[in-house]
Protein backbone atom coordinates (compact mmCIF):
# COMPACT_ATOMS: atom_id res chain seq x y z
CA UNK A 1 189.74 -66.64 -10.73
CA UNK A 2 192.71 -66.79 -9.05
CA UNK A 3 193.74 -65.25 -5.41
CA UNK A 4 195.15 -61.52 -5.75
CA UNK A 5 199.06 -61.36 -4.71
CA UNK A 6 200.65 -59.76 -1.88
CA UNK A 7 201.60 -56.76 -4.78
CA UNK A 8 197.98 -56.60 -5.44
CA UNK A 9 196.57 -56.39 -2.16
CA UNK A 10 198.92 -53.75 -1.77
CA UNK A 11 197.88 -52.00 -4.76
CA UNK A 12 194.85 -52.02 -3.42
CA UNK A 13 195.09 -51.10 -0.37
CA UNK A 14 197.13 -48.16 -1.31
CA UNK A 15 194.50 -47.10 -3.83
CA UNK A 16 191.73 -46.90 -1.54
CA UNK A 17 193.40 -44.85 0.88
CA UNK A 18 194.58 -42.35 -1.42
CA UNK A 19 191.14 -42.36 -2.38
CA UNK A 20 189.74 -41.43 1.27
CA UNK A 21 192.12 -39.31 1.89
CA UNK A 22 191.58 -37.18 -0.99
CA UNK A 23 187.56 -37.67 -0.41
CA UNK A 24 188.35 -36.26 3.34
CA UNK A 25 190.55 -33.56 2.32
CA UNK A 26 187.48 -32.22 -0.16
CA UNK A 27 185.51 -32.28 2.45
CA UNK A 28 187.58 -30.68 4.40
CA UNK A 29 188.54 -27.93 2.34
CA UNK A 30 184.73 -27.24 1.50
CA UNK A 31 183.82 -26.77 5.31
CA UNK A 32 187.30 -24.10 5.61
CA UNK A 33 185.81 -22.67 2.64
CA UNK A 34 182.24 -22.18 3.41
CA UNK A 35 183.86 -20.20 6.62
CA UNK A 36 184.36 -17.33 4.67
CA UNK A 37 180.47 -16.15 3.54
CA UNK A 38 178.26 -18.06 5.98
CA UNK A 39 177.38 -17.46 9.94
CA UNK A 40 179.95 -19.93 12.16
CA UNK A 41 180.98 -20.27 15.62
CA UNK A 42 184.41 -18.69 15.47
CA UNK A 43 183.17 -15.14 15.54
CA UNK A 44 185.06 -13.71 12.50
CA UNK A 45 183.94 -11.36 10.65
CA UNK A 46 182.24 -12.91 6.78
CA UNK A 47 184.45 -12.03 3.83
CA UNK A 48 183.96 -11.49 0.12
CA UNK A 49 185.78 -14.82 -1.10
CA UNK A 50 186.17 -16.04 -4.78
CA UNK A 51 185.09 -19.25 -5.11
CA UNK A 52 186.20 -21.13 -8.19
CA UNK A 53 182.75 -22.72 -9.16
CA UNK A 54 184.30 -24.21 -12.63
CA UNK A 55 188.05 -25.82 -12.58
CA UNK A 56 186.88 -27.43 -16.41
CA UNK A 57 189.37 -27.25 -19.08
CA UNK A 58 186.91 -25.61 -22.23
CA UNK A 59 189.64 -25.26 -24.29
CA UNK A 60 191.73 -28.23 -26.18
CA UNK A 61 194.51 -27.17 -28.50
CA UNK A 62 195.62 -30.13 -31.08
CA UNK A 63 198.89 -30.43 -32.96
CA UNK A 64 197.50 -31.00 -36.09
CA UNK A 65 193.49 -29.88 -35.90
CA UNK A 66 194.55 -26.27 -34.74
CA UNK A 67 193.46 -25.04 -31.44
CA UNK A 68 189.96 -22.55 -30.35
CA UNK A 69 190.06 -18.80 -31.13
CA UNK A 70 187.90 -16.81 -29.33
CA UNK A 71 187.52 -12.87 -30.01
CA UNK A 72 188.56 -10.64 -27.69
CA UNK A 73 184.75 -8.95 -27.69
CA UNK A 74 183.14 -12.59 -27.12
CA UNK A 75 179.87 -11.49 -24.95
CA UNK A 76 180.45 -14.98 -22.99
CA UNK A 77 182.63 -18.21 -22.53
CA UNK A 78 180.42 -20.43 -20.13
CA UNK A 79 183.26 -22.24 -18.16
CA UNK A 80 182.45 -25.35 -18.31
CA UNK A 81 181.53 -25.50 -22.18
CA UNK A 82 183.99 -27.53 -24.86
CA UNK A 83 186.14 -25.87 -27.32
CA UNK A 84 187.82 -28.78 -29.33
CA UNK A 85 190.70 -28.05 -32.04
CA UNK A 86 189.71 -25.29 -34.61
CA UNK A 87 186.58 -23.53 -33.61
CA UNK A 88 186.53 -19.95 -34.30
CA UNK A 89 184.04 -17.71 -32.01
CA UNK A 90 183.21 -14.56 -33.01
CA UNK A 91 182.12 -11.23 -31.27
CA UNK A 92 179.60 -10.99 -29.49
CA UNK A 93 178.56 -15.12 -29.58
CA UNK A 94 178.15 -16.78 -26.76
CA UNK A 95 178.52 -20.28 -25.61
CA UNK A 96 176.38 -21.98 -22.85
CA UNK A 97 176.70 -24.42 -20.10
CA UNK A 98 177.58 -27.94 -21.00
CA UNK A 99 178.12 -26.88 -25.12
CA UNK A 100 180.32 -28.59 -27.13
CA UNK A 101 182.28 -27.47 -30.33
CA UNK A 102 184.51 -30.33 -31.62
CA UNK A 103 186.30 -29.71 -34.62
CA UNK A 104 189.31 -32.33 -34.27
CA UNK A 105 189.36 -34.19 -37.63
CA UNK A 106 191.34 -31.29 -39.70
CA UNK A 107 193.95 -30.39 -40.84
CA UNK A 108 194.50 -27.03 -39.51
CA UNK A 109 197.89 -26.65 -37.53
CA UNK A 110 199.02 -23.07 -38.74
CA UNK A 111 195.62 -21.75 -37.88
CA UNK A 112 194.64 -20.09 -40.94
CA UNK A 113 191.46 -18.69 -40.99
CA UNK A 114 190.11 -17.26 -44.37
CA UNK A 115 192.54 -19.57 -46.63
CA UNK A 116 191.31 -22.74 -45.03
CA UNK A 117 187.86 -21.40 -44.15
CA UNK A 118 187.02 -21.31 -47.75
CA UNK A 119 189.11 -24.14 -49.25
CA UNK A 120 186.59 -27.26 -50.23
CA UNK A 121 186.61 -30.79 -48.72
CA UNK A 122 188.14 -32.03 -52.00
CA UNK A 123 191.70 -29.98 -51.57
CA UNK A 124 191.92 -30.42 -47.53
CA UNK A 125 193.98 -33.85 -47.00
CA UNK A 126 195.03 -36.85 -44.43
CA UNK A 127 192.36 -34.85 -41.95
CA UNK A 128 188.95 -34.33 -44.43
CA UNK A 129 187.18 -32.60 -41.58
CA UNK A 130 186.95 -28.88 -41.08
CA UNK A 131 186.24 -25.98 -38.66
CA UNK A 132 183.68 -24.58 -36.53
CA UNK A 133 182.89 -21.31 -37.28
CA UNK A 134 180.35 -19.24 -35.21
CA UNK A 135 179.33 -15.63 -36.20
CA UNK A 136 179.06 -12.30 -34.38
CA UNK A 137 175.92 -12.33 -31.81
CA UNK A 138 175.49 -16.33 -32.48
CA UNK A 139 174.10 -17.86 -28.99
CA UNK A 140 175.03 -22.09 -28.54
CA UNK A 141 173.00 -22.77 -25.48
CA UNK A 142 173.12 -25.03 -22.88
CA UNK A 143 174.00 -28.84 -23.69
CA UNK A 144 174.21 -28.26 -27.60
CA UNK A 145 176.77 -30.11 -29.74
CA UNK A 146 178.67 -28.92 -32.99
CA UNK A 147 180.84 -31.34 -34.62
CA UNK A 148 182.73 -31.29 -38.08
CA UNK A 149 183.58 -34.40 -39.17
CA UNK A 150 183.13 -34.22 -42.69
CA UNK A 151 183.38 -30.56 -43.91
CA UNK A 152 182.91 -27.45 -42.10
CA UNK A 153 180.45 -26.31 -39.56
CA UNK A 154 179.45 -22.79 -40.18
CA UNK A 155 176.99 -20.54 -38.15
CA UNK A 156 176.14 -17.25 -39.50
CA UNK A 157 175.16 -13.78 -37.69
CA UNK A 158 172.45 -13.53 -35.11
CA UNK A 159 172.17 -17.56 -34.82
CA UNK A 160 170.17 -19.28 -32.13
CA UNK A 161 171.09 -22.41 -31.39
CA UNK A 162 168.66 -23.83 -28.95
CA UNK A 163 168.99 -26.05 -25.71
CA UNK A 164 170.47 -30.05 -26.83
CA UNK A 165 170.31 -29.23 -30.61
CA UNK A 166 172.71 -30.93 -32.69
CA UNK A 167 174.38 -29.64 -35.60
CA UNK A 168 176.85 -31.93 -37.79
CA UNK A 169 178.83 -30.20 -40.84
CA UNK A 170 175.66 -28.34 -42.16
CA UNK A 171 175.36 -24.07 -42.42
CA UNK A 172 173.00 -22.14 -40.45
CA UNK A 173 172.35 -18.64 -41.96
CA UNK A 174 172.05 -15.03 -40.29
CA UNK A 175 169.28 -14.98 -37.90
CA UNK A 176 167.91 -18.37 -37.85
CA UNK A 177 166.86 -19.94 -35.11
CA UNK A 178 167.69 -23.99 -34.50
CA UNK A 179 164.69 -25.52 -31.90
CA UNK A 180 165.61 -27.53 -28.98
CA UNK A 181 166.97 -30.97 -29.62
CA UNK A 182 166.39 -30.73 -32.99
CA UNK A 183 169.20 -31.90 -35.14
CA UNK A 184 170.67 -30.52 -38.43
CA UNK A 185 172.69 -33.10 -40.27
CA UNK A 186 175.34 -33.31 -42.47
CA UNK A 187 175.67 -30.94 -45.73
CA UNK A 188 172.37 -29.69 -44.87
CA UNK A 189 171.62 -25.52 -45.31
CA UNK A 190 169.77 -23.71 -43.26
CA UNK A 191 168.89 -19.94 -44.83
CA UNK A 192 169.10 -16.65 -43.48
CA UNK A 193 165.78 -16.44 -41.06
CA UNK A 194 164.89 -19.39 -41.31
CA UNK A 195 163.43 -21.56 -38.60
CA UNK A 196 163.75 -25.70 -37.52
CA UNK A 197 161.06 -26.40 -34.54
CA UNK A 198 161.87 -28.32 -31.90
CA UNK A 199 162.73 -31.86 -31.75
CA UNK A 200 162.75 -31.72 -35.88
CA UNK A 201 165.74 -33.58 -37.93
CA UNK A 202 166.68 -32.07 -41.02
CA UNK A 203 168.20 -34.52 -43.54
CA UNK A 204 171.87 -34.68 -44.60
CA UNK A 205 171.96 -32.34 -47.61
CA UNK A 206 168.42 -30.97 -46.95
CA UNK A 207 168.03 -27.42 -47.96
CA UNK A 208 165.70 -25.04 -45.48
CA UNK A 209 165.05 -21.81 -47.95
CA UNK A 210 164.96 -18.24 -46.52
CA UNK A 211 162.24 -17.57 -44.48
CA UNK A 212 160.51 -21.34 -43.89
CA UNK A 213 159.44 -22.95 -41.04
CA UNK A 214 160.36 -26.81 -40.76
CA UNK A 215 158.93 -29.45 -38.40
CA UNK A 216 158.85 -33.44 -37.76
CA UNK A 217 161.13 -36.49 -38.49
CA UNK A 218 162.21 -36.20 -41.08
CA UNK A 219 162.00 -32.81 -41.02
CA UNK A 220 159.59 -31.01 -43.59
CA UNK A 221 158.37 -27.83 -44.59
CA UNK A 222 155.07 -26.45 -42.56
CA UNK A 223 154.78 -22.86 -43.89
CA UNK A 224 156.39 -19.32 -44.39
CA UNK A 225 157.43 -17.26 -41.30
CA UNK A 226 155.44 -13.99 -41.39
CA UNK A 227 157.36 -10.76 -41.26
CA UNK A 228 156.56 -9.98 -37.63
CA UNK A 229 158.04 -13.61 -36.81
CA UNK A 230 161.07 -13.50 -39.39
CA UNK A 231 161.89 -10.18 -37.19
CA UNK A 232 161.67 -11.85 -33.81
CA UNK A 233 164.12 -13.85 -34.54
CA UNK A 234 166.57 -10.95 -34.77
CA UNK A 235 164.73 -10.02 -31.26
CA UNK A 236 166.18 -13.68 -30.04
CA UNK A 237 169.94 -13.20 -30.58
CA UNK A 238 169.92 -9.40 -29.15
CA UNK A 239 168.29 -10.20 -26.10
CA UNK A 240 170.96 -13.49 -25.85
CA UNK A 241 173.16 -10.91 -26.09
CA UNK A 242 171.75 -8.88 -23.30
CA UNK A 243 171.26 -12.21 -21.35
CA UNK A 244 175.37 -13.17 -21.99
CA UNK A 245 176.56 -9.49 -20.15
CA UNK A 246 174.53 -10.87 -17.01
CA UNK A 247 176.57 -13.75 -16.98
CA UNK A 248 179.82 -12.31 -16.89
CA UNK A 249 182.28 -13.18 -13.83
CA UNK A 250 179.38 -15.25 -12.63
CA UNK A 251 181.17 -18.50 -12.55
CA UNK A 252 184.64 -17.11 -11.10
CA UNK A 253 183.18 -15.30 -8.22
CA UNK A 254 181.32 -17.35 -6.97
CA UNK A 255 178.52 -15.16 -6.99
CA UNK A 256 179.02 -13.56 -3.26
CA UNK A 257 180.28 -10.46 -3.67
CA UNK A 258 178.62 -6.91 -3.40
CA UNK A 259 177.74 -4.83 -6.37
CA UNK A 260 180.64 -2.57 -5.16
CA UNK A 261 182.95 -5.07 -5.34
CA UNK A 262 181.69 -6.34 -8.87
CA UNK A 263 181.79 -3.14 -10.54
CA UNK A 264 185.24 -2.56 -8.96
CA UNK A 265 186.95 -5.59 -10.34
CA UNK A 266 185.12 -5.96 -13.79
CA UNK A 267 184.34 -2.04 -14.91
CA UNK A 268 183.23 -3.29 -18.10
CA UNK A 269 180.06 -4.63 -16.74
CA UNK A 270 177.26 -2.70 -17.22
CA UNK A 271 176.53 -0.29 -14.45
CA UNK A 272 173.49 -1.36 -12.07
CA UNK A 273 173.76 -5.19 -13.80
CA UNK A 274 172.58 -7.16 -10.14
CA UNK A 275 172.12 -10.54 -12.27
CA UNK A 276 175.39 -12.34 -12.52
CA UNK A 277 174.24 -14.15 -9.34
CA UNK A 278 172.82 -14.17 -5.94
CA UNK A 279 174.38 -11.00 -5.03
CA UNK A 280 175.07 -10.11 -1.40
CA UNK A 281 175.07 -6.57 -0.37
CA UNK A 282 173.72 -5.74 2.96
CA UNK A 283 175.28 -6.07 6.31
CA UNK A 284 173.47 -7.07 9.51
CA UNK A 285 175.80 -7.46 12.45
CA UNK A 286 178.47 -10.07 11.65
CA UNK A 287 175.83 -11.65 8.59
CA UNK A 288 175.38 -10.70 5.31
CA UNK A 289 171.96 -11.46 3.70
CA UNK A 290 170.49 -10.65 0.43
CA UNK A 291 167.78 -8.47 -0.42
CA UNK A 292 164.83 -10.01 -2.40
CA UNK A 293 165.67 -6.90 -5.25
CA UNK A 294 168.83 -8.39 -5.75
CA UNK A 295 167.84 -11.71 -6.71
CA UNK A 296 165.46 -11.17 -9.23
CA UNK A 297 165.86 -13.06 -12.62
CA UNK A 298 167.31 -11.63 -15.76
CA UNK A 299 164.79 -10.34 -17.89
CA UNK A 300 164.06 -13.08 -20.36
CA UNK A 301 162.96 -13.15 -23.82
CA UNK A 302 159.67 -12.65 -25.42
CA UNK A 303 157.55 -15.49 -26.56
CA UNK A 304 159.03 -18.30 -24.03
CA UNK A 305 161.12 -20.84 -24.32
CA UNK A 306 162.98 -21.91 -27.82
């Protein structure tokens, strides 16, 4: 290997001081920022500030794939989830930390919905792929990934989607409930109230009837849900729903500022809701504290973990 050049050295050089500088300036800006809610030595008075927890882009439009719709009554948009090319969120749904929706292998430019929703894999061209399609009170939770590569991804009404699952160009029905890390593979459908444990992978094609319970590699049928547990699963996506409204605002603000102040800037949350974050609001001299009420956890759902 050969010696670097002068114009190398200088490239270099150049780099790695843009590099500190930028790496000083961060830290910089952090300790100017952390000024305005902790105690310091200058004697001013702490401030409700708005601290931008999230700068992540969650939403990528494509010239040819079509670009995310979200409804207006969405019950949450985690920030720093991934909306790629046409993905269609209805009300209600929420999407979790770290999700990712990627539908950018169709051909979906004008953004039609019901047209191209329904048109078959045989009549779409140049892109075969299709759209991502999640249904009113449908939770995605933290980490999980929805692609459609080969035909359309569709999720149904009252969907749980649990923590890491994976779900490739298959159909989840109303009220089902998809287990953490389990994956659903291509062309497979999943039934209304139906159920795929945790960890289980279901079989390109594989069809889950109504009302089963599926386990293992490759996934298999273990039994019939009973009624009380083909009803908790309805239980699961209301009480997402509930969860979602807690969330709100959490991400912009930081979660530092009174209830007062929440309430006064978002009036659609509900009233008395104290678990967006660690909310601040008492006053003690020139500190502000939180109260131990405050900062108890959203009420979670019955029966544990998914």
């Amino acid at each position: 290997m050969s010696k670097p050049s002068i114009v190398q050295r200088f490239r270099q050089t150049l780099g790695r001081a843009l590099r500190e500088t930028g790496q000083a300036l961060e830290r910089l800006g952090v300790k100017t920022a952390s000024l305005a809610n902790t105690k310091h030595d200058f004697y001013d008075d702490p401030v409700p500030y708005e601290d931008f927890l999230s700068r992540h882009r969650h939403q990528l439009p494509f010239l040819m794939s079509g670009r995310p719709i979200v409804h207006d009554d969405v019950a949450y948009l985690a920030p720093c989830s991934t909306l790629i090319g046409s993905v269609r969120v209805g009300p209600g749904a929420s999407i979790w930390y770290g999700a990712i929706l990627r539908a950018d292998l169709c051909a979906n430019a004008n953004n039609e919905v019901d047209p191209w929703e329904i048109t078959g894999r045989e009549s779409r061209t140049t892109y075969h792929g299709g759209g991502i399609f999640i249904g009113e009170d449908s939770n995605v939770q933290d980490g999980a990934i929805l692609t459609s590569r080969s035909d359309h991804c569709r999720i149904g009404k009252g969907v749980t989607i649990g923590h890491l699952a994976q779900i490739h160009s298959a159909t989840v029905g109303d009220f089902s409930l998809i287990g953490m890390g389990s994956v659903v593979l291509e062309g497979a459908v999943v039934e209304t109230e139906a159920f795929v444990a945790a960890g289980a992978v279901v079989a390109p094609g594989q069809v889950i009837k109504e009302g089963e319970l599926w386990v293992g590699n490759p996934a298999r049928k273990l039994r019939d849900l009973t009624p009380p547990q083909r009803e908790k699963l309805h239980y699961q996506s209301s009480e997402y729903v509930k969860v979602a409204d807690m969330h709100v605002g959490s991400m912009e603000l930081g979660g530092n500022l009174s209830q007062e102040l929440l309430e006064e800037r978002y009036p659609s949350l509900p009233p008395g809701n104290v678990a967006l974050a660690d909310v601040v609001n008492e006053h003690d001299g020139d500190t502000m504290h939180e109260s131990k009420e405050d900062r108890a956890a959203p009420t979670s759902t019955k029966g544990g973990p998914i």
